[in-house]
Protein backbone atom coordinates (compact mmCIF):
# COMPACT_ATOMS: atom_id res chain seq x y z
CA UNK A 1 0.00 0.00 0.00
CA UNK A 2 2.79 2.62 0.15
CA UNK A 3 3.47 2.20 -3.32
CA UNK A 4 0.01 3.03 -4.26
CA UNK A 5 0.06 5.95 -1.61
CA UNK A 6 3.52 7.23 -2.89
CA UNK A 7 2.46 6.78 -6.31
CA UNK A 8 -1.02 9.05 -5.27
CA UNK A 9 1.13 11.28 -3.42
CA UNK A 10 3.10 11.95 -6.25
CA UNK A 11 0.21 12.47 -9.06
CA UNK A 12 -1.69 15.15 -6.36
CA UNK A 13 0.92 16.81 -5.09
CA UNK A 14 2.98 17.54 -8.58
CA UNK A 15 0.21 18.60 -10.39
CA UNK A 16 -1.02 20.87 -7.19
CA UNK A 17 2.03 22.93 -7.08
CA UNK A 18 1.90 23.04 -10.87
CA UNK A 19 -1.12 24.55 -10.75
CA UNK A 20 -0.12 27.01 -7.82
CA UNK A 21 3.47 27.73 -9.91
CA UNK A 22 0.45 28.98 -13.41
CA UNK A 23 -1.89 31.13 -10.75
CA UNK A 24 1.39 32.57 -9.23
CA UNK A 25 2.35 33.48 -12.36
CA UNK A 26 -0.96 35.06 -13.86
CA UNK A 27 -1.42 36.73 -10.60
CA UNK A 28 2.10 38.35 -10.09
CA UNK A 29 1.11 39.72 -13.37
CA UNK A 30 -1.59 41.79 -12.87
CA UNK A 31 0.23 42.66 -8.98
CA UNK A 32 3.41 44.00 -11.01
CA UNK A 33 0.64 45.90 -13.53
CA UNK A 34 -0.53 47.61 -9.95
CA UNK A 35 2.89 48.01 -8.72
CA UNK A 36 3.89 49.76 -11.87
CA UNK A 37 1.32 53.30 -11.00
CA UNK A 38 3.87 54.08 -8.44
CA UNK A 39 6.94 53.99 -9.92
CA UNK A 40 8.58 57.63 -9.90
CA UNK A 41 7.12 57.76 -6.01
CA UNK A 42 10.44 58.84 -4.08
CA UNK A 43 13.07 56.11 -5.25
CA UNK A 44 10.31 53.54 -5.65
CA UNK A 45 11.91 52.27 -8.95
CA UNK A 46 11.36 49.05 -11.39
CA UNK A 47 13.81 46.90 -9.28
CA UNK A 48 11.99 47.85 -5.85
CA UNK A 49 8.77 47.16 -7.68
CA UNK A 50 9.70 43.48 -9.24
CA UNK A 51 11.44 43.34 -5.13
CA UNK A 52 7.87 44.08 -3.42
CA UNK A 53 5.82 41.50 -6.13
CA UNK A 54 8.18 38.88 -5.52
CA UNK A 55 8.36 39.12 -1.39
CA UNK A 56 4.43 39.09 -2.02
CA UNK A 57 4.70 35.90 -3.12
CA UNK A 58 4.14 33.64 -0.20
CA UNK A 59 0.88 35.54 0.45
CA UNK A 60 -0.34 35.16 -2.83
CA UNK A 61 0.70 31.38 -2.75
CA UNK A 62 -1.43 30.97 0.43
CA UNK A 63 -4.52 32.44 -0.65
CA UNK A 64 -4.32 30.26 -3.63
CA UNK A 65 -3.52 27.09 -2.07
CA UNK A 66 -7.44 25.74 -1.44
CA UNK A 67 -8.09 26.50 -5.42
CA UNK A 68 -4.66 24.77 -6.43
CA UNK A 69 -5.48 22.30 -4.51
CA UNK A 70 -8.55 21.39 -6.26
CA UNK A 71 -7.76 22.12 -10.20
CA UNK A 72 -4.30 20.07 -8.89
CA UNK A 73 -6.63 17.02 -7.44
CA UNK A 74 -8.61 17.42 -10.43
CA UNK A 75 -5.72 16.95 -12.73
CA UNK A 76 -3.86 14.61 -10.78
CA UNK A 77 -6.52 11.79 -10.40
CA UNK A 78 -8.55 12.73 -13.84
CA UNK A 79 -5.05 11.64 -15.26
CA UNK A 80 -4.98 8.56 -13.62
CA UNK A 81 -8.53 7.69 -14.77
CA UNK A 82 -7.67 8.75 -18.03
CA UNK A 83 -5.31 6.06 -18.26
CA UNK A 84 -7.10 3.09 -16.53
CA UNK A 85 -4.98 3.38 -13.48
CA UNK A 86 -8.01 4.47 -10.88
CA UNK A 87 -9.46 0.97 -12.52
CA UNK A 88 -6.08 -1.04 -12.21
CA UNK A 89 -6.19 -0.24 -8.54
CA UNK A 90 -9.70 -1.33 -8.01
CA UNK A 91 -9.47 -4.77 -10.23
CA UNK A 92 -6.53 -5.60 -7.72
CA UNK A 93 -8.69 -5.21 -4.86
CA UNK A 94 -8.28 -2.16 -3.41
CA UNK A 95 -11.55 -0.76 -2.11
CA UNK A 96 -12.60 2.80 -3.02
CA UNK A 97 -12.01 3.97 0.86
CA UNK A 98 -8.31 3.67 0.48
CA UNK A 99 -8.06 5.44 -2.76
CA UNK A 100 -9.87 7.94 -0.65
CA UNK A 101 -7.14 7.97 1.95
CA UNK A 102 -4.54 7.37 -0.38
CA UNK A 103 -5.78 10.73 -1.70
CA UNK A 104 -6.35 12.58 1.51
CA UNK A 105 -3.01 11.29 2.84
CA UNK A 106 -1.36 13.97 -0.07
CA UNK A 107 -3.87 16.40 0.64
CA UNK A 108 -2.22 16.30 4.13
CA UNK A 109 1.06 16.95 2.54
CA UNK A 110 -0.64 19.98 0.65
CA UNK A 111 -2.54 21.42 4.27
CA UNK A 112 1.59 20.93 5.90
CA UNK A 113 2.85 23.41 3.23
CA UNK A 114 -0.55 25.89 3.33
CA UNK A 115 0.54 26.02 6.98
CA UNK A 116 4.15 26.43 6.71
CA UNK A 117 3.71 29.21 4.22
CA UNK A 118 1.31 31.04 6.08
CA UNK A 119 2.79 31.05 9.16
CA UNK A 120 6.44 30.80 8.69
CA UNK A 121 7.41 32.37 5.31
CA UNK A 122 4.48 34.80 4.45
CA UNK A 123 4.42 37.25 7.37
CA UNK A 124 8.12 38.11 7.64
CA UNK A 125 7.98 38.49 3.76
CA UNK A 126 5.18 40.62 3.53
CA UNK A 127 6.64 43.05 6.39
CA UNK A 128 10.11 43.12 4.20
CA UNK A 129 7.78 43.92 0.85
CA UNK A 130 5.60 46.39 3.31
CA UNK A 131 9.02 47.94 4.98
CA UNK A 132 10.96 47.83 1.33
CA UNK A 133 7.86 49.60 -0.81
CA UNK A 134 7.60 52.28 2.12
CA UNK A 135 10.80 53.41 2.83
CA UNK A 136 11.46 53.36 -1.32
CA UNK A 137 8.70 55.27 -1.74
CA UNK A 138 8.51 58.02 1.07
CA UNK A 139 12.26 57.43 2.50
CA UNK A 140 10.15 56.30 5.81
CA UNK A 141 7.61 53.60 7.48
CA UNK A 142 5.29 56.06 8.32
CA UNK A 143 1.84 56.09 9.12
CA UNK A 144 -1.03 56.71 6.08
CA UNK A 145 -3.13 58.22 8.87
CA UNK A 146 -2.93 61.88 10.13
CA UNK A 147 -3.77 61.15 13.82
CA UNK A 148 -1.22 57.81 13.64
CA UNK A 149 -1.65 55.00 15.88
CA UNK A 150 -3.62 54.29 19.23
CA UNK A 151 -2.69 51.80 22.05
CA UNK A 152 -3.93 51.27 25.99
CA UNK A 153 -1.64 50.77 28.70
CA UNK A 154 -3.49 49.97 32.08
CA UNK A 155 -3.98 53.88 32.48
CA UNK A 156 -1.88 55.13 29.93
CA UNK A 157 -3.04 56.25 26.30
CA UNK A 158 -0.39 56.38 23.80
CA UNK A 159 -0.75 58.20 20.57
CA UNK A 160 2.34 57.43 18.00
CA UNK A 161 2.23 59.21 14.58
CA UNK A 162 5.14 57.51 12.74
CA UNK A 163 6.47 53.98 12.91
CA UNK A 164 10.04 53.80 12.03
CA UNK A 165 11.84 50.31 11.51
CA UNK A 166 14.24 48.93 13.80
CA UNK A 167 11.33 49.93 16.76
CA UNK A 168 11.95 52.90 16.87
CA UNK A 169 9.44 55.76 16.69
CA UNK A 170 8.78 59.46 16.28
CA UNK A 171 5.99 62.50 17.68
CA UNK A 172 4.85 60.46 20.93
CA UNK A 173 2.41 62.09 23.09
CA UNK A 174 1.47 59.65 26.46
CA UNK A 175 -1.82 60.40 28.18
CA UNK A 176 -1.59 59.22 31.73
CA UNK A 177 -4.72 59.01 34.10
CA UNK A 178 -5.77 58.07 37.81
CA UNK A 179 -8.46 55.10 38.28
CA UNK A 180 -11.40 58.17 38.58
CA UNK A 181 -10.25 58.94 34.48
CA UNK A 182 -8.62 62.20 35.69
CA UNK A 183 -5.83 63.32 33.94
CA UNK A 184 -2.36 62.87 35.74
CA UNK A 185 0.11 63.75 33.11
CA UNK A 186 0.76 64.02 29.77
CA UNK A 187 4.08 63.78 27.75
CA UNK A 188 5.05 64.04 24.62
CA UNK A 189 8.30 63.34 23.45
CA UNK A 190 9.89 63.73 19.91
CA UNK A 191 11.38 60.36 19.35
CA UNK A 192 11.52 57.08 20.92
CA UNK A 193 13.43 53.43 20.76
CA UNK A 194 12.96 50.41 22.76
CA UNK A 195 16.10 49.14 24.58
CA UNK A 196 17.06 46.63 26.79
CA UNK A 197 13.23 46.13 26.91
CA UNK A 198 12.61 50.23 27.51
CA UNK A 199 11.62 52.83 26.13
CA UNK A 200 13.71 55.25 26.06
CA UNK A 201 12.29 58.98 25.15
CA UNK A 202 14.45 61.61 23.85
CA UNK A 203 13.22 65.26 23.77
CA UNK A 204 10.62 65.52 26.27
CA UNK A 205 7.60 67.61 26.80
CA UNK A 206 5.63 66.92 30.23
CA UNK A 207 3.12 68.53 31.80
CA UNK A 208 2.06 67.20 35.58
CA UNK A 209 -1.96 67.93 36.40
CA UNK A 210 -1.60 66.02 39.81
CA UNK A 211 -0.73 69.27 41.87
CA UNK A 212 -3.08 72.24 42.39
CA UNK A 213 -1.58 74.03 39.62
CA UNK A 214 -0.19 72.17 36.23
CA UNK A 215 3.48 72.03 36.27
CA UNK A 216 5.52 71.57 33.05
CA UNK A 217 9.33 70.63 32.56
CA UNK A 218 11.11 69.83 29.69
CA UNK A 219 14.14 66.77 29.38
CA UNK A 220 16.98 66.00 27.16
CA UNK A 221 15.97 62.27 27.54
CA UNK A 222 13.78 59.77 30.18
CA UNK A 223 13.05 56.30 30.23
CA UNK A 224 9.44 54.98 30.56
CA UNK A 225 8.42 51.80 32.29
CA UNK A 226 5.52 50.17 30.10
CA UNK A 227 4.85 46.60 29.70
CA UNK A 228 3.68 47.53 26.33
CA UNK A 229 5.15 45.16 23.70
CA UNK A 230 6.83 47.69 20.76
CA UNK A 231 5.96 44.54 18.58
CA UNK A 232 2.40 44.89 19.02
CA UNK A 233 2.27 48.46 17.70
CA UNK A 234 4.22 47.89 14.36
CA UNK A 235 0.37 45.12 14.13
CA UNK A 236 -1.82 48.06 14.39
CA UNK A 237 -0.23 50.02 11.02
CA UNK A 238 -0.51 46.02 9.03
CA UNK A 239 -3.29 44.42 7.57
CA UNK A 240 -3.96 42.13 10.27
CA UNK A 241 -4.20 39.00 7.38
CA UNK A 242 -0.97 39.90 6.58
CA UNK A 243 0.01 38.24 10.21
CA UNK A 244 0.86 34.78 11.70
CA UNK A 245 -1.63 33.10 13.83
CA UNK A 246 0.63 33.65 16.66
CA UNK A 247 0.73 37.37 16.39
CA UNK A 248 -2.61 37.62 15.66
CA UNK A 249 -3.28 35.53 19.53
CA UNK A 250 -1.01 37.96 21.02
CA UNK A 251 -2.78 40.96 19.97
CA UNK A 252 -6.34 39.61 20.52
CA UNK A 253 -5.15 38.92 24.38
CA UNK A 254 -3.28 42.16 24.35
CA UNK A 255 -6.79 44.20 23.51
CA UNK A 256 -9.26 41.99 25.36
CA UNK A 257 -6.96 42.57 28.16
CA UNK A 258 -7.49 46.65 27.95
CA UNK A 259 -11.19 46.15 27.53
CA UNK A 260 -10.79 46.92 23.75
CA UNK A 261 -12.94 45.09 21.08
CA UNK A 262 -10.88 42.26 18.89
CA UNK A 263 -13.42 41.29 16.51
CA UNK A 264 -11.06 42.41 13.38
CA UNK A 265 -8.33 40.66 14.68
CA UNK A 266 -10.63 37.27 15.59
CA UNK A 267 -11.61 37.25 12.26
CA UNK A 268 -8.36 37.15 10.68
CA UNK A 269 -7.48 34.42 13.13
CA UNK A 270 -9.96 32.63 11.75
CA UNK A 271 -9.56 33.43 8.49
CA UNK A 272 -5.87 32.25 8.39
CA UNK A 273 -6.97 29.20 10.09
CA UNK A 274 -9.27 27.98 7.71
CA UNK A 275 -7.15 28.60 4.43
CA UNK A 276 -5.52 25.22 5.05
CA UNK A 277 -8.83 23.45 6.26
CA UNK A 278 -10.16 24.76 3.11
CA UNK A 279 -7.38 23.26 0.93
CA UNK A 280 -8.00 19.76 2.63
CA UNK A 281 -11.83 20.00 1.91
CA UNK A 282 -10.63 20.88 -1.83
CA UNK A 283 -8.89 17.62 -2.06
CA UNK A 284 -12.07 16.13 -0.30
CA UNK A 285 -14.23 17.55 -2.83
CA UNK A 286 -12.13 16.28 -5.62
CA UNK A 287 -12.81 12.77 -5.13
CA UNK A 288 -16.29 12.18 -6.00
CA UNK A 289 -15.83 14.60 -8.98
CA UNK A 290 -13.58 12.48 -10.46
CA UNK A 291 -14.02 8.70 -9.33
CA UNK A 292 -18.21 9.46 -10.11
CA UNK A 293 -17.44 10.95 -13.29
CA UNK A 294 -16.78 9.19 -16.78
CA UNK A 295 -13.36 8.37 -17.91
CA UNK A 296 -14.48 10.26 -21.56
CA UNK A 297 -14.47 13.40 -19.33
CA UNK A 298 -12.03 15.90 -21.10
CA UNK A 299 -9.50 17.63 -18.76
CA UNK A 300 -10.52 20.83 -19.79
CA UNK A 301 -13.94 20.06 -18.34
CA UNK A 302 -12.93 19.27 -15.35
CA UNK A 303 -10.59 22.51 -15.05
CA UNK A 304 -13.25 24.19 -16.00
CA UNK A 305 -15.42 22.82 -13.23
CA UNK A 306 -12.46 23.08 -10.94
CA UNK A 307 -11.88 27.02 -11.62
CA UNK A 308 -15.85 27.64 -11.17
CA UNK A 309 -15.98 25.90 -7.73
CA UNK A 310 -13.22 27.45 -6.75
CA UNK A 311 -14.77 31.50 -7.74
CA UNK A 312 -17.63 30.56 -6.25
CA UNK A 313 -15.91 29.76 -3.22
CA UNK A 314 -13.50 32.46 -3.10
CA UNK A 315 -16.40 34.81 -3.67
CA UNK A 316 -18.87 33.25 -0.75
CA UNK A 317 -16.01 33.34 1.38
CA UNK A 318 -15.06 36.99 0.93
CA UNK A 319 -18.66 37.40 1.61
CA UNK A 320 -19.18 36.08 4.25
CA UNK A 321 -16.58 37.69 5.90
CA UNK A 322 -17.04 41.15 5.52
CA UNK A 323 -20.79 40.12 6.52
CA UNK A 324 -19.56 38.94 9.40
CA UNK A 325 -17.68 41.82 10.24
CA UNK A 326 -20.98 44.02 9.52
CA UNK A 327 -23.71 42.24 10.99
CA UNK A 328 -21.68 40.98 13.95
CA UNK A 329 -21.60 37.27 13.58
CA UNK A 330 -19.17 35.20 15.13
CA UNK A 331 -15.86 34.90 13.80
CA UNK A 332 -15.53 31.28 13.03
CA UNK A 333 -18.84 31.12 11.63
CA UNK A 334 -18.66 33.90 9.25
CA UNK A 335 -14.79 32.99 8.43
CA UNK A 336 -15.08 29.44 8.33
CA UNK A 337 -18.77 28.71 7.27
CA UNK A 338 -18.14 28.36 3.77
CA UNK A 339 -15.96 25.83 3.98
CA UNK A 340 -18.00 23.95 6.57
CA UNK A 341 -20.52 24.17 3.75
CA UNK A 342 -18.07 22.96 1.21
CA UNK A 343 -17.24 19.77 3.16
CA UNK A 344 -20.98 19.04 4.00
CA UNK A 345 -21.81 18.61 -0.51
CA UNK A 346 -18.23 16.80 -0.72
CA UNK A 347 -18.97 14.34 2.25
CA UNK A 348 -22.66 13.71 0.42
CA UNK A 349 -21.01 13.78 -3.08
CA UNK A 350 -18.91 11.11 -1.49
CA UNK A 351 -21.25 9.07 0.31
CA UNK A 352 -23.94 8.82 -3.31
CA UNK A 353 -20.82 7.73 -4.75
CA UNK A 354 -20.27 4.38 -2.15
């Protein structure tokens, strides 16, 4: 049996990343055609451009990986029934719930790389393509709001306009209050960088509200005690998708924890979670599509098939999502209900087919 699951493996898995290696392609395309209305921005030239679509890669590869996945199951076992192999296999006695498993057992192999992708090699690429496009392009990693970035610190309030790399930052201002919301003091301080695990100010503006009488004082420096991660703040100027699932936990605790709502981030969670889930129903789904059709069944049929499942799922699941977001469902209903759905017509596709 692990010739016949090698020899699965193989078929699935080649023609998968095939498939992932022509939608990379198409798609880089059209991302490069995007990139290309920028170039003259600062020193955002051709090479940064081709840099930034390239780095983009592994994110593009991961939200592909449930559609390769299919057209590559598709491919991979309409091949085999093509040429009387799916038939070989049964005349020797293998029953049709070990092809299944022979099948799944690759689209295991396919659900290990969605996951390694996502989590290891997309996030720290897409900051480098995020870091590369905005320093190229402006000279900084700044901010595209005016008011910059919020956080909550027990008491504290802190307002950040620019996010430099390396964690440091710039124009600070640090709202501090007592349990009754009165204001205790309020700093501002033109830049800051985290050292040693502290931040250190530099330039300082403070003005003290505890006395009878505000008192201000200006300093060349001071360090500020916060348990306030610097990490989490460069996650508030990112597209929270654009995160691993680990960061995305730490932030959600981080928020919840300062009685701040987390929905966005829950979503995303979710979201990223069920990209590989997705790609395993996709295999799923392939089955009974191909061992219930007819071996006359052209290839281009079943891409065609293949592609339209695979819109139609992209499209619900976009959906649903942002309807989740508006109407307030829960996250892993509204990020993972469409695939839910998607395994419930595979596993009755698969059980007619028995």
């Amino acid at each position: 049996m692990k010739i016949l699951d090698n020899y699965i493996r193989r078929n699935v898995i080649a023609t998968t990343l095939t498939v992932l290696v022509v939608l990379l392609a198409i798609f880089s395309f059209f991302s490069f055609l995007d990139e290309l209305e920028d170039l003259g921005h600062g020193s955002y030239g051709l090479v940064q451009a081709v840099s930034v679509v390239f780095l983009r890669l592994p994110g593009l590869a991961y939200q592909l990986f449930p559609i390769a996945a299919l057209l590559g199951s598709l491919m991979g076992l309409g091949g085999m029934m093509e040429r009387n192999e799916i038939a070989v296999i049964r005349c020797a006695g293998v029953s049709r719930e070990r092809v299944v498993w022979s099948v799944m057992k690759a689209g295991l192999v396919v659900v290990a790389l969605a996951m390694f992708v996502g989590e290891v090699v997309f996030p720290p690429a897409e900051g480098q393509a995020r870091e590369l496009r905005a320093l190229a392009s402006t000279d900084r990693s700044s901010s595209s709001s005016e008011h910059g970035f919020w956080a909550r610190d027990g008491n504290a309030y802190i307002n950040i306009r620019e996010i430099l790399p390396g964690e440091r930052f710039r124009d600070i201002r640090i709202l501090e209050f007592d349990d009754g919301n009165k204001l205790l003091r309020s700093t501002r301080a033109e830049t800051a960088q985290v050292k040693g695990g502290k931040w250190q100010l530099e330039k300082v503006g403070q003005t003290d509200f505890s006395g009878p009488l505000p008192t201000a004082r200006t300093l060349d420096s001071a360090s500020w005690d916060s348990l306030l991660d610097p990490d989490l703040l460069g996650l508030v100027a990112i597209n929270p998708d654009t995160l691993s699932s680990l960061d995305l936990f730490r932030y959600i605790r981080f928020v919840e924890n300062n009685g701040q709502s987390a929905e966005r981030w829950k979503h995303a969670l979710w979201v990223k979670l069920g990209y590989p889930l997705a790609a395993a129903v996709m295999v799923y789904l392939s089955i009974p599509l191909v061992l219930g059709a007819s071996r006359s069944v052209s290839a281009g049929r079943r891409i065609l098939v293949g592609a339209l499942i695979g819109l139609g799922f992209h499209v619900m699941n976009e959906t649903s999502r942002h309807l989740g977001l508006v109407v307030g469902m829960p996250p892993a209903l509204s990020a993972l209900g469409p695939t839910v759905l998607l395994f419930s017509i595979a596993l009755f596709l698969n059980r007619r087919a028995q």
